[in-house]
Protein backbone atom coordinates (compact mmCIF):
# COMPACT_ATOMS: atom_id res chain seq x y z
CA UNK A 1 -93.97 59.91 -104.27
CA UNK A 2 -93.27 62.65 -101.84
CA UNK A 3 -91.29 63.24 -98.81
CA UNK A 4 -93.36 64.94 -95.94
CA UNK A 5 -91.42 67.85 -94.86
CA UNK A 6 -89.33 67.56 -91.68
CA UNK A 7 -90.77 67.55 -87.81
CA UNK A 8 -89.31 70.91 -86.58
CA UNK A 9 -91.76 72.81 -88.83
CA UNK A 10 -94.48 71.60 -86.48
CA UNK A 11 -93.50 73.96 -83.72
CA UNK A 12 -94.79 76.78 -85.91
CA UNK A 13 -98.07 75.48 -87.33
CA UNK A 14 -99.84 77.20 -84.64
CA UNK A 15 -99.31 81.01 -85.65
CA UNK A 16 -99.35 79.49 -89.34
CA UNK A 17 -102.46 78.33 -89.13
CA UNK A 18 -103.71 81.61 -88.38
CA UNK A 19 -102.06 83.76 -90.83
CA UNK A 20 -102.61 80.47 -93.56
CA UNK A 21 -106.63 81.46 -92.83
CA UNK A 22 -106.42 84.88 -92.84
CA UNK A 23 -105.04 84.78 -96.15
CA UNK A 24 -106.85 82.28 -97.78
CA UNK A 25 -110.17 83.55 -97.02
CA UNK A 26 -108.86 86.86 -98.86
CA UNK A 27 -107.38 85.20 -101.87
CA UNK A 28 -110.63 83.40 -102.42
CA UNK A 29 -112.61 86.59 -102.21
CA UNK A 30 -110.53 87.56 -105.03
CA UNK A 31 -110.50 84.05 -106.90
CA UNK A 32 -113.82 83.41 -106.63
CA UNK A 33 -114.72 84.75 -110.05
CA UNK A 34 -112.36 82.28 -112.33
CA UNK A 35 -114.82 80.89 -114.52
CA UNK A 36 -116.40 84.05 -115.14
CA UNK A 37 -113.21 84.98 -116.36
CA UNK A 38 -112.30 82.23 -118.83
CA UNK A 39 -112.81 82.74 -122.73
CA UNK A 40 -113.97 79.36 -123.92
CA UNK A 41 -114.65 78.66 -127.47
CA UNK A 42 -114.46 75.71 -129.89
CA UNK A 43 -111.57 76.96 -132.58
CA UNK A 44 -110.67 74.00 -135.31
CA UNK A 45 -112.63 71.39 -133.59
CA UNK A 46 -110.29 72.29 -129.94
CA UNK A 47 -111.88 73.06 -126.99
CA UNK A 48 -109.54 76.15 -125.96
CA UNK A 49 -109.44 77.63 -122.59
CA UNK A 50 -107.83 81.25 -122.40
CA UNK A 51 -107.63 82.18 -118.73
CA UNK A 52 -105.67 85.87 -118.94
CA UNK A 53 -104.12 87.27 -115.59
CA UNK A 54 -101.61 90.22 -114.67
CA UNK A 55 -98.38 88.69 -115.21
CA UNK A 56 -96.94 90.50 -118.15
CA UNK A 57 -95.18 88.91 -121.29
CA UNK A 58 -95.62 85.41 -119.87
CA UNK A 59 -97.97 82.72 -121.67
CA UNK A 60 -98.35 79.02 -120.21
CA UNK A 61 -99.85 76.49 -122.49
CA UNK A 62 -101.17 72.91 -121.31
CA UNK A 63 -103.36 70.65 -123.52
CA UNK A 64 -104.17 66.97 -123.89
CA UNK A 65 -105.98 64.69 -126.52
CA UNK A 66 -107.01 61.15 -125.86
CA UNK A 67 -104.54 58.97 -128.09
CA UNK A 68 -102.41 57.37 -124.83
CA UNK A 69 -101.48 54.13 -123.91
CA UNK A 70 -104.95 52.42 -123.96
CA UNK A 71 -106.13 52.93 -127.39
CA UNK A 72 -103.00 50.91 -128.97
CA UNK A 73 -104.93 47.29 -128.98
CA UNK A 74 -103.33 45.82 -131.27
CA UNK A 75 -99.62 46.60 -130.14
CA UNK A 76 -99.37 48.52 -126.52
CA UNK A 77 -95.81 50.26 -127.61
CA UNK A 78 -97.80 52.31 -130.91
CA UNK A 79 -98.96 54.97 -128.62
CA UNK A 80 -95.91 55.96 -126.63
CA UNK A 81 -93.86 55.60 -130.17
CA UNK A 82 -95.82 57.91 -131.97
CA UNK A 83 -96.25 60.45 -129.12
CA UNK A 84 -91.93 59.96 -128.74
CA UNK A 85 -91.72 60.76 -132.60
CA UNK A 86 -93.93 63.98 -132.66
CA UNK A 87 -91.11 66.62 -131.65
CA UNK A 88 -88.35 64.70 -133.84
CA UNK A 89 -89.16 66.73 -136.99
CA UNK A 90 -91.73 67.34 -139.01
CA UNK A 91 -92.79 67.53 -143.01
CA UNK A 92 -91.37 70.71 -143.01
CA UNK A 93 -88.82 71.21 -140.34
CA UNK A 94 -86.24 68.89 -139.29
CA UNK A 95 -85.50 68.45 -135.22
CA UNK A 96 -82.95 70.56 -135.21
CA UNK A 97 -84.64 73.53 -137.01
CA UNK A 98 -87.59 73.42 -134.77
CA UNK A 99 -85.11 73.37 -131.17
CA UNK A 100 -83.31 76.55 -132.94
CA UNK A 101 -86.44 78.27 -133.28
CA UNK A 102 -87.89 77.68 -129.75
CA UNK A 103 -84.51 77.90 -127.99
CA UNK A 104 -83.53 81.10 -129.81
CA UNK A 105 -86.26 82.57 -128.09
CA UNK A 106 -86.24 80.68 -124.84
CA UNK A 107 -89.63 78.63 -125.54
CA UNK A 108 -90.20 75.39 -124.32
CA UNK A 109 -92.64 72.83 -125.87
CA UNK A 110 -92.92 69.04 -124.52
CA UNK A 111 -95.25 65.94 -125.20
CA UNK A 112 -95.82 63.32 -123.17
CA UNK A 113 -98.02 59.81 -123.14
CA UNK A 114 -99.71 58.37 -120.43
CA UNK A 115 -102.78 56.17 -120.15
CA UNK A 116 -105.46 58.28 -121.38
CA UNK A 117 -103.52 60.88 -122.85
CA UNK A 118 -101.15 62.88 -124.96
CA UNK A 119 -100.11 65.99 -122.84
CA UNK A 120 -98.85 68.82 -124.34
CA UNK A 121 -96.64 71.77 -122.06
CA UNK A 122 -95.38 74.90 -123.61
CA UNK A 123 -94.32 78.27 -122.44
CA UNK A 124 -93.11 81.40 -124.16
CA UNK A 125 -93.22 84.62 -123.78
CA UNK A 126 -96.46 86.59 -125.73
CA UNK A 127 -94.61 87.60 -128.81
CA UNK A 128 -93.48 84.88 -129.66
CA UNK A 129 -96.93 82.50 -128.76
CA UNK A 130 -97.94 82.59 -132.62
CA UNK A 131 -94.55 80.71 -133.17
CA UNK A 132 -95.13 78.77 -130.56
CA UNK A 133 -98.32 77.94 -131.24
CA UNK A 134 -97.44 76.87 -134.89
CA UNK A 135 -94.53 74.69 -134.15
CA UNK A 136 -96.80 73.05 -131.88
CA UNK A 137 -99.57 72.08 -134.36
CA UNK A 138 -97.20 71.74 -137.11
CA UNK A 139 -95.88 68.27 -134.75
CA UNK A 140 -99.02 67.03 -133.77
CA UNK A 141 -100.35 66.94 -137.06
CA UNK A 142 -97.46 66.58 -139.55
CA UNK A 143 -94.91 64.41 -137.71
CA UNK A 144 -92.03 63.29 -139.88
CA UNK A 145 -91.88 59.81 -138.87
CA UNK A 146 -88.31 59.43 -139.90
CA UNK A 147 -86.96 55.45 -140.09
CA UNK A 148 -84.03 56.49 -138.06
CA UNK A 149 -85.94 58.49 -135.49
CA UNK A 150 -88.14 55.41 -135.08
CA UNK A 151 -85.21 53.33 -134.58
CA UNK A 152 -83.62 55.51 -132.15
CA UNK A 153 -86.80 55.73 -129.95
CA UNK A 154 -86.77 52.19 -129.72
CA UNK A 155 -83.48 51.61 -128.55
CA UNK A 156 -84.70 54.39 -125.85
CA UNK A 157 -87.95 52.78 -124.92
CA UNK A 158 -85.97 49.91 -124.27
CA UNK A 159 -83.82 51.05 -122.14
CA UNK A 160 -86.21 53.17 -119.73
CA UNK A 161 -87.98 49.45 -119.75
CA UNK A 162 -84.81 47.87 -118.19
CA UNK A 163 -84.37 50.72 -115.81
CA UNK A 164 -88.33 50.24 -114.54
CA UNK A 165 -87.64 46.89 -114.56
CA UNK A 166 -85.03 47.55 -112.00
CA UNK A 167 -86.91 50.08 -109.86
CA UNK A 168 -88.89 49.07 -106.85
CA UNK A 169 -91.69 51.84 -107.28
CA UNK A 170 -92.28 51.06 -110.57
CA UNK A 171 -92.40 47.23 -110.16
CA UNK A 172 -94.31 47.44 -107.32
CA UNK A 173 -97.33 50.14 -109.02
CA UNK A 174 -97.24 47.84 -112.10
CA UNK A 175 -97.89 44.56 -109.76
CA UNK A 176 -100.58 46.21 -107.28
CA UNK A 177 -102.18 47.89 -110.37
CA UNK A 178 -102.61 44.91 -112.46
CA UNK A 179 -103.43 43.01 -109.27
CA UNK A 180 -106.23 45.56 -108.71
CA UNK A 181 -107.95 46.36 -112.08
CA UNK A 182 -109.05 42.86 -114.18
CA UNK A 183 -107.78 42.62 -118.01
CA UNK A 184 -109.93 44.99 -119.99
CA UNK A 185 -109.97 47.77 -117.38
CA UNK A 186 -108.55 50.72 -118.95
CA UNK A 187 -106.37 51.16 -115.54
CA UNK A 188 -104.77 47.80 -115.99
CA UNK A 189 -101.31 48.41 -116.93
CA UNK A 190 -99.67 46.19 -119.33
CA UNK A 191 -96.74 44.15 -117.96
CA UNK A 192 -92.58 44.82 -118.50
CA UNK A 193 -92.57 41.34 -121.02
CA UNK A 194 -95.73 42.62 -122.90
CA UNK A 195 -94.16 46.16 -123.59
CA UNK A 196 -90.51 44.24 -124.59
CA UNK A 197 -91.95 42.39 -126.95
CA UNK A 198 -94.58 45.23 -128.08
CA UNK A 199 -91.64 47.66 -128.80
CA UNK A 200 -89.88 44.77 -130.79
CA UNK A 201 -92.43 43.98 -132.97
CA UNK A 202 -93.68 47.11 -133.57
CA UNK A 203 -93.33 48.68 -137.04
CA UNK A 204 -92.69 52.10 -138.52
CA UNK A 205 -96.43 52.04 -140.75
CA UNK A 206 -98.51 50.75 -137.62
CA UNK A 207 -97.31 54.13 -135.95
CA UNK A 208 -98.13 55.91 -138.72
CA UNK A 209 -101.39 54.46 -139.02
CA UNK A 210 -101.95 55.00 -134.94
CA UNK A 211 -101.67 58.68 -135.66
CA UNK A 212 -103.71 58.56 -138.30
CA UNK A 213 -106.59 57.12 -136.29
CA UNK A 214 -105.97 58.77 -132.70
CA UNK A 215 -105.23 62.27 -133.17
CA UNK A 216 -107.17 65.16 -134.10
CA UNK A 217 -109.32 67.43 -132.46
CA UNK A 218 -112.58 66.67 -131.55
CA UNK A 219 -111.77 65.80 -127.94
CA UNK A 220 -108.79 67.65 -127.84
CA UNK A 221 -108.77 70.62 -124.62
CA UNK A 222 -105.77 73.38 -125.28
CA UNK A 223 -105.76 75.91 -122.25
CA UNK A 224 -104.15 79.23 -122.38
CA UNK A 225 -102.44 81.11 -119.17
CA UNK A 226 -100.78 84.82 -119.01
CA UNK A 227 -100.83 88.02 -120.73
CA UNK A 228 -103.07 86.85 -123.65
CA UNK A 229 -104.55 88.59 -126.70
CA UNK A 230 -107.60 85.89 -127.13
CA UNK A 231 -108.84 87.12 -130.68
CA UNK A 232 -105.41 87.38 -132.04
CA UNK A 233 -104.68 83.59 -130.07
CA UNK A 234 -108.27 82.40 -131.26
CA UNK A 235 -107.17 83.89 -134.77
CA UNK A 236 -103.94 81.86 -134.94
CA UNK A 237 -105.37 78.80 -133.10
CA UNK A 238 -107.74 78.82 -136.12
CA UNK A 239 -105.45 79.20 -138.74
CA UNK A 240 -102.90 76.57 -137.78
CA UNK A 241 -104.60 74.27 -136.57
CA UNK A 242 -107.88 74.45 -139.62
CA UNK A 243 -108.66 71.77 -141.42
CA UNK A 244 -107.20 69.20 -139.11
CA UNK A 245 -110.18 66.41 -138.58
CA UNK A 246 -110.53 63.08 -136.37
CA UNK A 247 -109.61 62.60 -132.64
CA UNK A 248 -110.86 59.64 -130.38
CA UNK A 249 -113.14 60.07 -127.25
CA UNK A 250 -111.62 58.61 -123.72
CA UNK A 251 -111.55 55.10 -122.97
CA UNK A 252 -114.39 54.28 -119.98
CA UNK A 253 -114.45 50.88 -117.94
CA UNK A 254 -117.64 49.28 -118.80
CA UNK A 255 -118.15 49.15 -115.24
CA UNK A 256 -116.00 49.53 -111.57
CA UNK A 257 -113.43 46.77 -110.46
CA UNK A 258 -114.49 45.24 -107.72
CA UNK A 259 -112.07 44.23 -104.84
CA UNK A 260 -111.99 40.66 -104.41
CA UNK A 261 -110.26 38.22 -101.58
CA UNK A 262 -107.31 39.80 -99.84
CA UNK A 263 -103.93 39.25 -101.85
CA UNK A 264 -99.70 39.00 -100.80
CA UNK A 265 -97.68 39.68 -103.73
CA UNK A 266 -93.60 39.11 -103.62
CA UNK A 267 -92.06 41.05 -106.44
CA UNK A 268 -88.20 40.30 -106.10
CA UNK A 269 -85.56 42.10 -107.50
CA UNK A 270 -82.14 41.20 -106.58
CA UNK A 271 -79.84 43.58 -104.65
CA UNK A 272 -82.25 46.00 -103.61
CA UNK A 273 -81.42 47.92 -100.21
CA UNK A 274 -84.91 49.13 -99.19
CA UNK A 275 -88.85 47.45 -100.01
CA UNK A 276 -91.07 49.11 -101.78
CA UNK A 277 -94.37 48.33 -100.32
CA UNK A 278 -97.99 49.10 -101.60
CA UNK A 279 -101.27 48.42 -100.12
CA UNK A 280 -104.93 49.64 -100.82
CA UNK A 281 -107.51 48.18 -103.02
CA UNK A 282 -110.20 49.55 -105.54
CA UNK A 283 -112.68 51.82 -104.55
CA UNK A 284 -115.03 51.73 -107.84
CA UNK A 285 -115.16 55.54 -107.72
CA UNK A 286 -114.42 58.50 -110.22
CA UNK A 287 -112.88 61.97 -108.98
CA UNK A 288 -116.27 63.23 -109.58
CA UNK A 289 -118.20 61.15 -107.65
CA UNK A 290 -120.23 62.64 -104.65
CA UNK A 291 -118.28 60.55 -102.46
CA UNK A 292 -114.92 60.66 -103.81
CA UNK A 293 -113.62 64.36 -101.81
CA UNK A 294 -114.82 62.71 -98.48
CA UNK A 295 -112.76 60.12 -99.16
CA UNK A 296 -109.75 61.86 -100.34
CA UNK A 297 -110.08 63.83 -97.36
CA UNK A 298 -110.28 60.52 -94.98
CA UNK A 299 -107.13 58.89 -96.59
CA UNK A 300 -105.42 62.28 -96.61
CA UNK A 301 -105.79 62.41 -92.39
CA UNK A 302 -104.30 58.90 -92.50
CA UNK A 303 -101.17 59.49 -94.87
CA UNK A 304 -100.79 63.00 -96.34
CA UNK A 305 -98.17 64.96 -94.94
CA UNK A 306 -96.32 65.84 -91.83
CA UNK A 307 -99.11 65.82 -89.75
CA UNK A 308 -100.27 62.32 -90.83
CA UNK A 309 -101.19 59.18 -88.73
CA UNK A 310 -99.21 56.72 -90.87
CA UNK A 311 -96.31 59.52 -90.47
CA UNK A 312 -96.69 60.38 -87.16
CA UNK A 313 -96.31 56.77 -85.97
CA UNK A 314 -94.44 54.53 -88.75
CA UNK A 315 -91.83 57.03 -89.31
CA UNK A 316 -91.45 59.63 -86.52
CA UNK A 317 -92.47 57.96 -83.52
CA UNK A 318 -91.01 53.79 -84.29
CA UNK A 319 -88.50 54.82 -86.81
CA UNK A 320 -89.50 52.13 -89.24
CA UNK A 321 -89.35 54.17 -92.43
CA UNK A 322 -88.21 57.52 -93.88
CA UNK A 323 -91.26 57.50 -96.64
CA UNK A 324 -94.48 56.46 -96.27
CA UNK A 325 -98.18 57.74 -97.15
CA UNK A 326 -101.82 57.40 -98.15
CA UNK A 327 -103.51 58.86 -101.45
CA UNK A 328 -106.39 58.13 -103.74
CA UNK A 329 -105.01 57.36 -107.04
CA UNK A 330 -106.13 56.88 -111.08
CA UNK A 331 -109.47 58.04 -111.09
CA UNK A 332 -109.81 60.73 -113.46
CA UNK A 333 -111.28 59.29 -115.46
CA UNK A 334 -112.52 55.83 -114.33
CA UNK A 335 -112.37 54.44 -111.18
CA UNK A 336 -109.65 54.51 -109.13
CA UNK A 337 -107.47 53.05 -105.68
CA UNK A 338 -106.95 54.03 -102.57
CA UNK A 339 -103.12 53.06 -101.57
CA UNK A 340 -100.48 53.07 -98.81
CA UNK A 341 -97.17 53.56 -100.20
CA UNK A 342 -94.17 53.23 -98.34
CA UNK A 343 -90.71 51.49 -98.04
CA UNK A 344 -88.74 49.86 -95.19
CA UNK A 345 -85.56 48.30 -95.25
CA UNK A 346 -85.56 44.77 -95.76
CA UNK A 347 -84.90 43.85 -91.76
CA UNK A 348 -87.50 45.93 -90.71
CA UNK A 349 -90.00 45.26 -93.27
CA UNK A 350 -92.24 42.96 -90.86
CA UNK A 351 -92.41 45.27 -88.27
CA UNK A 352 -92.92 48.09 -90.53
CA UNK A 353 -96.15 46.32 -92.09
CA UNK A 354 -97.52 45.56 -88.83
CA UNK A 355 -97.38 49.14 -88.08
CA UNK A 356 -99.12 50.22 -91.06
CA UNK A 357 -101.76 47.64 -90.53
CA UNK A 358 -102.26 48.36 -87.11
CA UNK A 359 -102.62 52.35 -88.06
CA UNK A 360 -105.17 51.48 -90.81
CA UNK A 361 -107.03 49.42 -88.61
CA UNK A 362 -107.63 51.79 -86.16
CA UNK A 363 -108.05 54.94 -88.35
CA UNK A 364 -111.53 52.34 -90.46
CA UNK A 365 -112.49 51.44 -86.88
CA UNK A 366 -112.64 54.34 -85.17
CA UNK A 367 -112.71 57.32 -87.73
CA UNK A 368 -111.29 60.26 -87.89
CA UNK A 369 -111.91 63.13 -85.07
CA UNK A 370 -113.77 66.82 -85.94
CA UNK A 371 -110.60 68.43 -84.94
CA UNK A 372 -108.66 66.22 -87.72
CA UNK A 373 -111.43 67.21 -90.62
CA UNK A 374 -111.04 70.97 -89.47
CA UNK A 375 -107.25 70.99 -90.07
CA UNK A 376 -107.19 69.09 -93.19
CA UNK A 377 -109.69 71.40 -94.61
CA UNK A 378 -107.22 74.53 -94.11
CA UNK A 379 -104.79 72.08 -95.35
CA UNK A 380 -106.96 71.85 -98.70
CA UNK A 381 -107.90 74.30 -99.58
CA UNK A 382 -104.61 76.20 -98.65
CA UNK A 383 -102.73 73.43 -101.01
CA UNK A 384 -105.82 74.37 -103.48
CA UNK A 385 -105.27 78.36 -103.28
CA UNK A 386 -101.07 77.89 -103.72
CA UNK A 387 -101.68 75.55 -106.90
CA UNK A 388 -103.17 78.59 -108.40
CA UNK A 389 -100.86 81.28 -107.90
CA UNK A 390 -98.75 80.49 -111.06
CA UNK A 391 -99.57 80.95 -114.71
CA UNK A 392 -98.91 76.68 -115.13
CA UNK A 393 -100.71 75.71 -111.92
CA UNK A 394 -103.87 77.85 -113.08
CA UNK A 395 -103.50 75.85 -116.65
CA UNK A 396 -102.95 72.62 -115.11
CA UNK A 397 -106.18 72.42 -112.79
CA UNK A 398 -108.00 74.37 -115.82
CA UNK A 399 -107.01 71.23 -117.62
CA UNK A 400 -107.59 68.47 -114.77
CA UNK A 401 -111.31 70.13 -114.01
CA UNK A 402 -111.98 69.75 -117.88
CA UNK A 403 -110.73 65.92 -117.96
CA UNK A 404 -112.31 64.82 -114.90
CA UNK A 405 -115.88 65.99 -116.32
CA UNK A 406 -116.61 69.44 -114.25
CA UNK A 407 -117.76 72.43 -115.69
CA UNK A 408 -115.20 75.44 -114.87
CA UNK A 409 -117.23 76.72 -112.29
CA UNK A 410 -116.42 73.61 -110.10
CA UNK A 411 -112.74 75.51 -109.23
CA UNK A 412 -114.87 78.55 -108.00
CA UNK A 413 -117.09 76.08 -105.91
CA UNK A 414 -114.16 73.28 -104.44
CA UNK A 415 -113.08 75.71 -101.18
CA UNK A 416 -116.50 75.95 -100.34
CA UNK A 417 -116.95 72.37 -101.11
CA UNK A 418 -113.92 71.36 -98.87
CA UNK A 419 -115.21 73.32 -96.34
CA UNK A 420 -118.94 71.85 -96.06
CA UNK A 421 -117.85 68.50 -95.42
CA UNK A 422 -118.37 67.26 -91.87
CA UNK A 423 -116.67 64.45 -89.95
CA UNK A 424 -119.55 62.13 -90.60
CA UNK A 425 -119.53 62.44 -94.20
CA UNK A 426 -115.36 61.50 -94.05
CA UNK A 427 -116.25 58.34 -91.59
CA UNK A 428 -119.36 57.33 -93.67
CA UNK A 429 -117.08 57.28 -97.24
CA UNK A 430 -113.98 55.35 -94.90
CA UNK A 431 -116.14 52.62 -93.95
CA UNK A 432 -117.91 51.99 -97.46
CA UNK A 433 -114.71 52.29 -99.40
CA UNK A 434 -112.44 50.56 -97.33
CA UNK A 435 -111.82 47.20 -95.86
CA UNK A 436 -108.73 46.08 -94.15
CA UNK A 437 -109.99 42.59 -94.60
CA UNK A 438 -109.61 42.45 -98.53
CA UNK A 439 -106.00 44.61 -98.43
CA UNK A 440 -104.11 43.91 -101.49
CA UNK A 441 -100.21 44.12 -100.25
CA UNK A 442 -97.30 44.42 -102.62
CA UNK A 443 -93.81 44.32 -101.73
CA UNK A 444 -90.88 44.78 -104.42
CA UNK A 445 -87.44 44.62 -103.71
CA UNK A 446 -84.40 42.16 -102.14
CA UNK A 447 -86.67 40.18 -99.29
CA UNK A 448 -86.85 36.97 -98.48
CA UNK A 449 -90.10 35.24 -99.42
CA UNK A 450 -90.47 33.18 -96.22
CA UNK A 451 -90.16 36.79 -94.15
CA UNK A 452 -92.36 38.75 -96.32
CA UNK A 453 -95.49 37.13 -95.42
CA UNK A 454 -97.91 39.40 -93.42
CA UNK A 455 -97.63 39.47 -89.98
């Protein structure tokens, strides 16, 4: 969730707007040759992604793998257990060995699980990559899988699970999400009670054996960011990581959920002091879809940002809220949502909903304006150009464009993209992606059930 940046920077937007132009169009001129500039070569079985630049000394490294939360069938906790266990030692290095080597040189290296994948982040500087690198292969293929590391990530998967089960976003994501996607849909989150008793029952071999079967590096992606020597990098890419077989490909929804009847869900949770409130449905589409950027682009004019409808007239003109916005989520790779999130105290809660309703209607109804589509293009691709001005932004959307099914070239092509669409295209995707009349509304927090109903 983000908070839209405060009012008063309005009053400069004008000049901004200018100078944000002026400079874009000569940062693409110079960006407009990324994917000619990308080494790309299968090393070990790893798709690897070197993208050098001019910072000096400085490597970022982002990579992912398919072995997240929906492959473990037959107990949902194996996947985020043996993702937690891979940088708590290995065969040959203990934890504590491996954090002296990286911190002695100020390297960082981090894992994390989601639904599709295992992400790995790293950063170093160049000399010491080749260490880098090899700590990082030597813990996603040799993890230790210590008995009392197990047990210790237990006791703290638990306890994030009784801090989500306290939190309002989180209760409220899990309930729309579920609500939204029907069992079997790889976006269908599995529920608080289903990952207590997962993590209880689950045993040390069944992680071991989840590794086993997940990870390798057939579908594996490993991009590369910064002052890089690509033979020597290809050269140690090849000799750490040789000989490692296996890997998974990504879990696809044998076809789109569908959006059924309209649906109210109460999630209480006692002595809350704001609602957490979600509404959207399905909108069967993948990022890459033809009409997926019109859309984005449509729900971004209703709740992206400062200059926003929803925040324009829910927050800063009624004072109902301090958060609230639009966004089209969890279609990477499958299809995804479109959502309103926001969150209003309890006594306003009614009024804040028929606000939000009332701004929804009228932005499907009567569609957006040319004038709208013109600024939230600058907006864009601006937000576009920024993203990839650092060494881990560049890595990051190398990574995204790779996972949601692009070639490379499609970074090189997106301004141009942005720029081509017209308000008709924007109104066309609203209308046959969106319908206020099947809304799927989701309110978590301290309410009373009786006042929640929709106005």
């Amino acid at each position: 969730m983000m908070h839209a940046a405060h009012r008063k920077f309005c009053k400069s937007l004008g000049g901004a707007a200018l100078l944000l132009a002026a400079s874009l169009a000569h940062s693409y001129a110079h960006a407009a040759e990324i994917a000619k500039r990308v080494v790309r070569a299968r090393i070990a079985g790893i798709d690897v992604i070197a993208y050098p630049t001019a910072i000096k000394d400085v490597v970022t490294v982002m990579g992912s793998l398919p072995a997240g939360d929906v492959f473990a069938t037959d107990n949902i906790a194996l996947a985020t257990l043996a993702g937690t266990m891979l940088d708590r030692g290995t065969l040959k290095l203990d934890k504590f060995a491996i954090a002296k080597q990286l911190d002695g040189v100020g390297a960082r290296l981090a894992f994390s699980v989601g639904e599709q994948t295992v992400t790995v982040q790293a950063r170093s500087l160049k000399a010491d990559l080749p260490m880098l690198l090899k700590v990082m292969a030597d813990e996603l293929r040799h993890p230790a899988f210590s008995a009392d590391e197990f047990a210790k990530a237990k006791i703290e998967i638990e306890g994030s699970l009784r801090q989500r089960a306290e939190s309002t976003e989180y209760r409220a994501a899990e309930a729309f999400s579920r609500a939204a996607f029907p069992a079997g849909h790889p976006n269908r989150p599995s529920s608080l009670d289903e990952w207590r008793s997962a993590v209880g029952k689950a045993a040390l071999p069944d992680v071991v054996e989840f590794h086993r079967r997940h990870y390798g590096p057939s579908h594996m992606v490993l991009v590369l960011v910064g002052d890089l020597d690509i033979p020597k990098i290809q050269a140690e890419i090849r000799k750490d990581f040789g000989g490692w077989a296996g890997g998974v490909p990504y879990r696809l929804a044998a076809e789109p959920a569908v959006s059924g009847a309209p649906l109210d869900q109460l999630v209480s949770i006692a002595g809350k002091t704001s609602v957490t409130v979600l509404a959207g449905q399905t909108t069967g589409l993948r990022y890459r879809d033809p009409d997926s950027l019109p859309l984005r682009m449509g729900v971004a004019i209703l709740g992206s940002g400062f200059t926003s409808r929803l925040l324009g007239t829910v927050r800063d003109k009624e004072g109902l809220t301090y958060h609230i916005g639009a966004t089209v989520a969890d279609d990477t790779f499958n299809d995804g949502v479109w959502r309103i999130d926001a969150s209003f105290a309890p006594a306003l809660l009614d009024k804040g909903l028929a606000s939000l309703q009332r701004e929804l209607r009228a932005w499907w109804q009567d569609g957006v304006s040319a004038d709208e589509v013109k600024a939230r293009k600058t907006d864009m691709i601006g937000g576009f150009q920024v993203s990839l001005s650092t060494t881990g932004g560049m890595a990051g959307m190398l990574l995204r464009t790779v996972e949601r099914g692009y070639p490379l070239t499609w970074i090189d092509e997106y301004p141009k993209t942005v720029d081509a669409l017209s308000a008709e295209q924007v109104n066309g995707a609203i209308r046959r992606y969106v319908d206020p009349g099947k809304l799927l509304i989701v309110k978590a927090g301290s309410v009373n059930a009786d006042a929640a109903k929709p106005p």
